[in-house]
Structure formats: structure tokens, C-alpha cells
Protein backbone atom coordinates (compact mmCIF):
# COMPACT_ATOMS: atom_id res chain seq x y z
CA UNK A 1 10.32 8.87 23.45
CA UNK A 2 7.26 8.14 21.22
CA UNK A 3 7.09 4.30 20.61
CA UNK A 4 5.20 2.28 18.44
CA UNK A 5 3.73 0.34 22.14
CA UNK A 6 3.27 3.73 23.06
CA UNK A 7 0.93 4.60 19.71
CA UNK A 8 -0.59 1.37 20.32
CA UNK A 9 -2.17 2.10 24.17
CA UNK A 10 -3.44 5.16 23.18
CA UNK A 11 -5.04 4.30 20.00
CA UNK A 12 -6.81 1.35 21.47
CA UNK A 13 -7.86 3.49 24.52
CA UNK A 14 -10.00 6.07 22.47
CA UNK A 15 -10.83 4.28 19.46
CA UNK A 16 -14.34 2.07 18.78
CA UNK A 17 -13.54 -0.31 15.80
CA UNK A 18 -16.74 -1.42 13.95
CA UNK A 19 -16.02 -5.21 13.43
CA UNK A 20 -19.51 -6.07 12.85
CA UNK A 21 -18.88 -7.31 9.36
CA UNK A 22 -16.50 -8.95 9.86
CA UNK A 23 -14.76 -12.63 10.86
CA UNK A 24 -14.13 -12.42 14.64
CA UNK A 25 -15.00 -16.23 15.71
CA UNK A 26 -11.40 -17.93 13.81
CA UNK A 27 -8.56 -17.72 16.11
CA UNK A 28 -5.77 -16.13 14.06
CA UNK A 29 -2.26 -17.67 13.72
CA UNK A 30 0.09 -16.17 15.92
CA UNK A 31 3.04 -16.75 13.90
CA UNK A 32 1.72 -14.15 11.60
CA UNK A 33 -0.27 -11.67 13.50
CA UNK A 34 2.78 -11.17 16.22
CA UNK A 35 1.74 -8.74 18.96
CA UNK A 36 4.88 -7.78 20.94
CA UNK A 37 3.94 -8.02 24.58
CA UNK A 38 7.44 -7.07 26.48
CA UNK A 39 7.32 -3.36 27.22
CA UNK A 40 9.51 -1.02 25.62
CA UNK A 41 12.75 -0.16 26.75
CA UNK A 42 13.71 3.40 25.68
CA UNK A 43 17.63 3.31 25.61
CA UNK A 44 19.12 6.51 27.05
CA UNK A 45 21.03 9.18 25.23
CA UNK A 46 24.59 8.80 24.21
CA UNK A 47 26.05 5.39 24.54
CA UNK A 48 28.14 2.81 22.93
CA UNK A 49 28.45 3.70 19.08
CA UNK A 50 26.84 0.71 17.27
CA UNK A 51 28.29 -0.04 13.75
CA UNK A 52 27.65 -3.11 11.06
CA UNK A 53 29.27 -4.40 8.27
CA UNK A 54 29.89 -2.65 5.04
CA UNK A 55 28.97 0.21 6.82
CA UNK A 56 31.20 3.38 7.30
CA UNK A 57 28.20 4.78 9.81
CA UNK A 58 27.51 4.79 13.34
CA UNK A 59 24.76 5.33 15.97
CA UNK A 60 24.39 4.89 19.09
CA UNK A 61 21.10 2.77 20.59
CA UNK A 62 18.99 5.90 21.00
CA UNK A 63 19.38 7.46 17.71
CA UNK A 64 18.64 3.43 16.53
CA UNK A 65 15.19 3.66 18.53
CA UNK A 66 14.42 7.14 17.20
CA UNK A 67 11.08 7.02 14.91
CA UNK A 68 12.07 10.48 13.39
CA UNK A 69 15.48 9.36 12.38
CA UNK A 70 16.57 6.96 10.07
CA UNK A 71 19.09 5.30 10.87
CA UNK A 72 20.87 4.96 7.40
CA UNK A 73 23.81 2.45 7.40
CA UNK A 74 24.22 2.34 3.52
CA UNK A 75 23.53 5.55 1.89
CA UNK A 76 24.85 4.89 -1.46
CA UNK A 77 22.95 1.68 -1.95
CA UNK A 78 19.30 4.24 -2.63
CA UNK A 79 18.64 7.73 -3.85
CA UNK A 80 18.23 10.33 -1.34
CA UNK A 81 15.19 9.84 0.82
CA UNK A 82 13.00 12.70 0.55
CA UNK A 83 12.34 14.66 4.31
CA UNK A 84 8.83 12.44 5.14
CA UNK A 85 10.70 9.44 4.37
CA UNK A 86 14.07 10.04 6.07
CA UNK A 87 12.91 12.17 8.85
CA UNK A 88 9.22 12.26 9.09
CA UNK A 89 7.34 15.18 10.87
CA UNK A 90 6.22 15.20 14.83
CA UNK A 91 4.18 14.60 16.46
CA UNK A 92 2.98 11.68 14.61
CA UNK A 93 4.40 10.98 10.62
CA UNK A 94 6.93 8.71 11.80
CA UNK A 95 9.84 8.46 9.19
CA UNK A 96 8.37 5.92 6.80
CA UNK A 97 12.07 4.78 5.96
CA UNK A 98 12.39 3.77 9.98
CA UNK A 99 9.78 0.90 9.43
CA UNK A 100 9.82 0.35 5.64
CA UNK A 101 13.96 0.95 5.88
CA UNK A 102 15.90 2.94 3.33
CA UNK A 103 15.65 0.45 0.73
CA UNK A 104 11.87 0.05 0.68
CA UNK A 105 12.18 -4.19 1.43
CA UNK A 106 10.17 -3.68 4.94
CA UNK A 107 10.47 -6.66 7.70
CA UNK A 108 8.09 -9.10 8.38
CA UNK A 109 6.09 -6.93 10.77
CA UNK A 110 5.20 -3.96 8.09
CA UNK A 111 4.81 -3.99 4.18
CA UNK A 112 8.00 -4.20 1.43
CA UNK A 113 7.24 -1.26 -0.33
CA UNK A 114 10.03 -1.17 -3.15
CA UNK A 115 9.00 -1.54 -6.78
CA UNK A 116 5.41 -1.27 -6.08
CA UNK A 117 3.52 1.42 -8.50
CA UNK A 118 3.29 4.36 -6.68
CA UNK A 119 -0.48 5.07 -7.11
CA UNK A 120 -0.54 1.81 -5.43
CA UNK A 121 0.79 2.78 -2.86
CA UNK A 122 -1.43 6.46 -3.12
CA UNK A 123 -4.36 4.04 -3.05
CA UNK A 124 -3.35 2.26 -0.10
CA UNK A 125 -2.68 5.47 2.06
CA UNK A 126 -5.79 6.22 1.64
CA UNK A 127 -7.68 3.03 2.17
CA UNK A 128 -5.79 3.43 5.61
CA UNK A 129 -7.16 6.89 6.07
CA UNK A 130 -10.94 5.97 5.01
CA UNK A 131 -11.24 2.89 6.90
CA UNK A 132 -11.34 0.44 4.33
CA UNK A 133 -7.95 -1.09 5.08
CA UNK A 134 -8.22 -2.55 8.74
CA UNK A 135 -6.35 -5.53 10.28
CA UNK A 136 -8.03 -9.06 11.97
CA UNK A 137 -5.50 -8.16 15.11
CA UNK A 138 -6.14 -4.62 16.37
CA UNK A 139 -3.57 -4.47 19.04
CA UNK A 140 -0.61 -4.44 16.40
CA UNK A 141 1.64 -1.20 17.04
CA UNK A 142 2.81 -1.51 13.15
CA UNK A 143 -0.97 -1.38 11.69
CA UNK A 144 -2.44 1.36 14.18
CA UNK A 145 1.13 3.40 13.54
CA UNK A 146 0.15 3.57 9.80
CA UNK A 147 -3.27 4.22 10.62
CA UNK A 148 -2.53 7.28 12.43
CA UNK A 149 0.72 8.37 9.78
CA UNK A 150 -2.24 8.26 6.79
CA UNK A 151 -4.27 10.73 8.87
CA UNK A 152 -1.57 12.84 9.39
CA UNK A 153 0.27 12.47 6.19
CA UNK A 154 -0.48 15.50 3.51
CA UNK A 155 -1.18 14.62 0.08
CA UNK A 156 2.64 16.04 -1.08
CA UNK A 157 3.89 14.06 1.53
CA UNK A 158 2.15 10.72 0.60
CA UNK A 159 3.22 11.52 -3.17
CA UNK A 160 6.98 12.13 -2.48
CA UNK A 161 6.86 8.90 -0.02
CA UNK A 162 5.13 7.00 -3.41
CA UNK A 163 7.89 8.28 -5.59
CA UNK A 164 10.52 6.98 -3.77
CA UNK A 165 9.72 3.65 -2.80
CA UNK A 166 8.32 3.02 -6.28
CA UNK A 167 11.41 3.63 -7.76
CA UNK A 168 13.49 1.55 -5.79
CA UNK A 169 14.22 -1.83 -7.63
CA UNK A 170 13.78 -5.08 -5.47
CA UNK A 171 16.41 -7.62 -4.41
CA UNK A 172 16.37 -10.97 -2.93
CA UNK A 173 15.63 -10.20 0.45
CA UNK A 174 13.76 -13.34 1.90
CA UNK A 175 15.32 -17.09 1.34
CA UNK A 176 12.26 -19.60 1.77
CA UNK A 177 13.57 -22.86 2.81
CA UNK A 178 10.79 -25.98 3.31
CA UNK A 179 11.64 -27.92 6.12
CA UNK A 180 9.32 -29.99 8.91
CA UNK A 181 11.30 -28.66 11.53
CA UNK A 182 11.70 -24.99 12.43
CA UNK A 183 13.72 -23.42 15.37
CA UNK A 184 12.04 -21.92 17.97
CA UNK A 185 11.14 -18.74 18.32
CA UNK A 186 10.27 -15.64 20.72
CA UNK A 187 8.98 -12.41 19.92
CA UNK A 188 10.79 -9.59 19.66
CA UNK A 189 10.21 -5.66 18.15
CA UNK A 190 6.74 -7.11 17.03
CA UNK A 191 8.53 -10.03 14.82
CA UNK A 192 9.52 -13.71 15.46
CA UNK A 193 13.48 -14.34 15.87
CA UNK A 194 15.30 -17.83 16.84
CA UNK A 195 14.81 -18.51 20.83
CA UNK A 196 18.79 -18.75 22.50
CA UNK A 197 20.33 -22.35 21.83
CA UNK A 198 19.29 -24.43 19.25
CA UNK A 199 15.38 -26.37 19.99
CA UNK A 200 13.75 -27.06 17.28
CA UNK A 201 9.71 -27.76 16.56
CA UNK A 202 7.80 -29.15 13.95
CA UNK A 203 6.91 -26.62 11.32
CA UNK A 204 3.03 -27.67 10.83
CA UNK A 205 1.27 -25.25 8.59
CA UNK A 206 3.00 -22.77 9.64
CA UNK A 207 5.77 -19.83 8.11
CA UNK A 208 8.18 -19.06 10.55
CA UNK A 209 9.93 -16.68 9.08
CA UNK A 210 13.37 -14.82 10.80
CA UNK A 211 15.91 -12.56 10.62
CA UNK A 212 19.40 -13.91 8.99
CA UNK A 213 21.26 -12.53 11.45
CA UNK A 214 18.92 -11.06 14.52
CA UNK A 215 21.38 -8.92 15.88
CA UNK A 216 21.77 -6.82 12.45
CA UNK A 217 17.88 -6.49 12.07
CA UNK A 218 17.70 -5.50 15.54
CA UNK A 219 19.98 -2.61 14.58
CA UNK A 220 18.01 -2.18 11.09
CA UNK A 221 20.55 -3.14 9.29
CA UNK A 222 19.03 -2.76 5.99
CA UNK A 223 21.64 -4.69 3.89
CA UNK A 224 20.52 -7.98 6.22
CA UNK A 225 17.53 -10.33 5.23
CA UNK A 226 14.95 -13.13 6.19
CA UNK A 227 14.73 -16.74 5.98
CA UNK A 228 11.40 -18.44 5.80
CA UNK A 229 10.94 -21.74 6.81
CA UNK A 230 8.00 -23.12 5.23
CA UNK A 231 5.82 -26.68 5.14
CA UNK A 232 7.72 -29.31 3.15
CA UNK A 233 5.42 -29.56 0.02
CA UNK A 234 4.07 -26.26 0.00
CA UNK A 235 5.77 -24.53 -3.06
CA UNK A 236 4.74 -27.25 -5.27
CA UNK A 237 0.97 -26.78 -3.75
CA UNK A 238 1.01 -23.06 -3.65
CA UNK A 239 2.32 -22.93 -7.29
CA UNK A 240 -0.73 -25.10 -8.30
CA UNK A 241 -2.81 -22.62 -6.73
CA UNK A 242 -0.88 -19.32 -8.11
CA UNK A 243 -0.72 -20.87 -11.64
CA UNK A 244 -3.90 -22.58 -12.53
CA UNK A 245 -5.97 -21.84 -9.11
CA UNK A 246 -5.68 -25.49 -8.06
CA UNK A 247 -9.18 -26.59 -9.08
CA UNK A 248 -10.02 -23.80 -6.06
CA UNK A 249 -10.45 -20.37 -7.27
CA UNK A 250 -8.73 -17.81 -9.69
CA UNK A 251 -5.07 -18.23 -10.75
CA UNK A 252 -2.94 -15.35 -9.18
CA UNK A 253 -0.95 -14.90 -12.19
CA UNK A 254 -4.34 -13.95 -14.21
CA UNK A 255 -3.92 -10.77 -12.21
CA UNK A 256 -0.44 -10.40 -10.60
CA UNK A 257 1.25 -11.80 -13.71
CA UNK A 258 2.89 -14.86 -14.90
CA UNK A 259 5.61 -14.67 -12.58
CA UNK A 260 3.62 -12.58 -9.64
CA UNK A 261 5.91 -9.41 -9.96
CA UNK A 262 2.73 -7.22 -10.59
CA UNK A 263 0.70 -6.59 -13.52
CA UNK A 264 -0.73 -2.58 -14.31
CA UNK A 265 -2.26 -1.39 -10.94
CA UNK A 266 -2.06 -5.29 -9.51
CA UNK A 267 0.90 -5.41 -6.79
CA UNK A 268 3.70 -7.81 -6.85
CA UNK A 269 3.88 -10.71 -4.80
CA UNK A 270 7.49 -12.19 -6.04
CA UNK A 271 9.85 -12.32 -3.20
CA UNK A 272 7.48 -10.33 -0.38
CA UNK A 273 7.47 -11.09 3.54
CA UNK A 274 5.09 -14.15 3.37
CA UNK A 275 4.22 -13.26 7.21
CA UNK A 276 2.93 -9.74 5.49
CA UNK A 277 1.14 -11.83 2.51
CA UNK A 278 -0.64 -14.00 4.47
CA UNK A 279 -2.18 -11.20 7.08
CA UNK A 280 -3.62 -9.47 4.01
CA UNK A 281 -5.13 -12.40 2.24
CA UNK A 282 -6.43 -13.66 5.54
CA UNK A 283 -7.52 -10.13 6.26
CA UNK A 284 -9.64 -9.85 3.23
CA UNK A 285 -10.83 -13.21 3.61
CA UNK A 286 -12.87 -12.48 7.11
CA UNK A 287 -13.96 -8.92 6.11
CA UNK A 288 -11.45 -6.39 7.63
CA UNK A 289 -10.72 -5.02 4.39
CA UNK A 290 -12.82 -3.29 1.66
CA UNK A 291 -13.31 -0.71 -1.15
CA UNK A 292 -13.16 -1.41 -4.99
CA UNK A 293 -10.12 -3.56 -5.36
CA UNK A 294 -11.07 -6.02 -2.17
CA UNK A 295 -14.88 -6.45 -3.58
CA UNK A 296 -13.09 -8.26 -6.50
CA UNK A 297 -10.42 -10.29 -4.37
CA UNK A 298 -12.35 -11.58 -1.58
CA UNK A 299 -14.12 -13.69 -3.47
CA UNK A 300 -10.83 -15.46 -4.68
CA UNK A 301 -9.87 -15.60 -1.38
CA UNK A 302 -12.98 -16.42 0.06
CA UNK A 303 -12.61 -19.99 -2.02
CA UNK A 304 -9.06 -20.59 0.22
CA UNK A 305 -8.70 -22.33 3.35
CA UNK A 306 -6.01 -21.03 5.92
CA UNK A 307 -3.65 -23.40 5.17
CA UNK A 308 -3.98 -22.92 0.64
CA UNK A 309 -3.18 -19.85 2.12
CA UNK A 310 -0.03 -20.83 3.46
CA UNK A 311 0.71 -22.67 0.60
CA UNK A 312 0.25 -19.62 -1.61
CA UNK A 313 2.13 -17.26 0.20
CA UNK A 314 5.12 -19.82 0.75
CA UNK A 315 5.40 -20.18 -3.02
CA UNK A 316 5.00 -16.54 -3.76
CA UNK A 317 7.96 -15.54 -1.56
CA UNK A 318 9.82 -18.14 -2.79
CA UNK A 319 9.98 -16.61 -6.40
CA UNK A 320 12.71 -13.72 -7.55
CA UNK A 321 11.55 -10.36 -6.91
């Protein structure tokens, strides 16, 4: 079975990145750019059928694990997915609804695509496919997955995948609690989830963010969220920033709107996986990103330390979607 560890090997095997623009001498923060180093273990056909709650479905582990299958626990909660984004097509367009899940809201390890414009989301494809959309960590399965599903993707494809996750209407899917102390964590399926028994850690300036209930995401539930803990202090700091710019740089709202749920062509930010958020702002920020819409935000960002950033972020999740 193709898996996204799999994709990963092989893509860093044969491809040369060019980096040489770019911010390479900052380590990154783990807790956001999660690399999954356990290997993957391929669950054999047939098995124990799997169910969870408010469900009438069923699937076993392998049909869970299987990139060109989605597994769909709550059918009536979205339209009908369209064949790219239920199913996919081999060898390589994994179904986007496996990683982005039926209702568009993502996990922390991949972008919440529901509600975003879909020439947005056009755009993006192709800044993935052109090479102006790279990531500060190379060796994450997610990013070189979409890198190679954009190459593959045909343009009716990528429009039908657009369609649909633009017209899905967010929900509260992450709850952002500030706290100094956070539990710790171990990574698992390329995101952070609570370590067995109860140790805690200080938070620092940090996002820890985690499934609700571990188990469920595990079997992509999509009707089960996130919590993120966040820095005590941060929201009111990060909605300084987002509101007025802080004294720092641009307000986000002068772009993203007064309450950061997207403005014309500008994305949302309300309610999004902060662990997503701050990758992309950090990734603009040392030069892994570029084209037309980046040469006008990484100067904004460029006026941001690393942890405004995580104030930013923290208080952008925090809002309703």
C-alpha cells in the first residue's frame, strides 16, 4: 500500500530543492513542523470492523489506511464528494477528502479547506505545481504528497475539488484554550497527540495543539475536533497585532477582514489549525514561498518575530469560523 512515508522517501531521493533564497540557519519549532519518524504499519486486509459515534458506517483498519478511499463516517453531514475528492485516481491523486476529510476542516498536519474561495484554492494548486509554494521542512509526507497530487491533478479535477470544498460552510472545529501548562505529547500520523498518563510541561511559546479524542481522529472521524493549548496572554497580544498591527506591521483585518473570515480573494483565518497558520506565515517569512500574493505578505511578516507569530495565530484560531 502507497503511504504518505512511502511518497515521502521517494520524493526526497530524486528531488534537488533550490533553497538558496531562502532561511535555512533558524531551527524550526517542532511542535509545528511535525515529521513522523515511526515507520508505517500497513494493517492487513479484512479485520475487526471499526465504527464511531453517530455513525451508522463501518470499516475495517485497511480500508481506514486506504489513500484512494474515503472513509466517510457521516455522509449526510456534506454534499456528495465529487470522484477526485472521494476516491482520487492512482497512481498518485490521492483522495483529497482522505487528508482534507469529507467536511473540508483538515487536521493539524494539512490545510482546512472549507469555505475558502475556490479560485483560492485554484491559485494555490498551482503555486504547488510551479514551485512557488514550498515548505521550511522538506521531509513532511503531507507537503511533498500535495506536491506530487498538483502535478498530477488535471485542471477539471482541481476545479471540481475547488467547488466542493468552497462550498462547504465552516464549524467550530478547534477550541483554543491558554494555559502555562500543556500535556505531553508524542507524534503520531505526522501530528502531536497527548503522551499515555497524564505529565504535563510548561507551554512556553509554544501551540500544542491535539486531537479531542485521539482515538476518533486516528480513525478520521470527521465529526471529532482539536484543542489548542496556547501561551497564557497570547489572544490579547495576537489580537493587538491582528487588529491594529501592534505598533509592528500591517493589521490582518486590513486584508483578511474585520473578523479574519476572508475578505475577496484574501483567505480566512477565523477558526483554522493554528499549527497550519503558523507553518505558512513562518514559511513566507524565511523565503520558501513566492509569486504575486507572497511579494505583498512577506513584508508584513517579515516585521514579526516567531513568537508575534504565535501570538497571531493563537488569536486567529481562537475566533468563530
Amino acid at each position: 500500500m502507497v503511504t504518505l512515508r512511502v511518497v515521502a522517501a521517494l520524493w526526497l531521493a530524486t528531488t534537488a530543492l533550490d533553497l538558496t533564497a531562502a532561511d535555512t540557519s533558524t531551527p524550526l519549532p517542532a511542535w509545528a513542523y511535525v515529521v513522523d519518524p515511526a515507520p508505517d504499519v500497513v494493517p492487513p486486509p479484512g479485520g475487526k470492523v471499526m465504527h464511531v459515534p453517530n455513525s451508522k458506517a463501518g470499516y475495517t483498519l485497511a480500508q481506514i489506511a486506504n489513500l484512494f478511499g474515503v472513509p466517510d463516517w457521516h455522509p449526510d453531514t456534506h454534499p456528495p464528494m465529487p470522484p477526485v475528492v472521494a476516491r482520487g485516481r492512482k497512481p498518485l491523486v490521492f483522495a483529497c477528502g482522505y487528508c482534507h476529510l469529507p467536511n473540508g476542516l483538515g487536521r493539524p498536519e494539512n490545510a482546512s479547506l472549507a469555505g475558502l474561495p475556490a479560485s483560492y484554492i485554484i491559485q494555490q494548486i498551482g503555486a504547488f505545481k510551479s514551485g512557488d509554494r514550498k515548505v521550511a521542512a522538506p521531509n513532511r509526507g503531507p507537503i511533498i504528497a500535495m506536491e506530487q497530487i498538483a502535478h498530477a491533478l488535471t485542471p477539471a479535477e482541481t476545479k471540481s475539488a475547488a467547488v466542493y470544498f468552497s462550498a462547504l460552510k465552516r464549524t467550530p472545529w478547534i477550541r483554543v484554550v491558554e494555559s502555562a501548562t500543556v500535556p505531553k505529547t508524542r507524534i503520531e500520523a505526522w501530528m502531536l497527540t497527548p503522551a499515555p498518563g497524564n505529565d504535563v510541561e510548561p507551554i512556553g511559546q509554544r501551540i500544542i495543539e491535539v486531537p479531542e479524542n485521539p482515538g476518533l481522529t486516528l480513525l478520521r472521524d470527521d465529526a471529532s475536533g482539536f484543542v489548542a493549548y496556547v501561551p497564557p496572554g497570547s489572544l490579547n497580544r495576537g489580537k493587538a497585532i491582528a487588529t491594529t498591527g501592534g505598533g509592528k506591521t500591517t493589521a490582518c483585518v486590513a486584508c483578511h477582514g474585520p473578523d479574519l473570515r476572508g475578505l475577496a480573494d484574501f483567505p480566512g483565518l477565523a477558526g483554522r489549525s493554528p499549527s497550519y497558520l503558523v507553518r505558512q506565515l513562518i514559511d513566507m517569512k524565511r523565503g520558501f514561498r513566492s509569486g504575486p500574493t507572497i511579494a505583498f505578505m512577506s513584508p508584513i511578516v517579515a516585521q514579526l518575530s516567531d513568537d508575534d507569530i504565535v501570538d497571531v495565530v493563537a488569536y486567529a484560531a481562537s475566533l468563530a469560523p
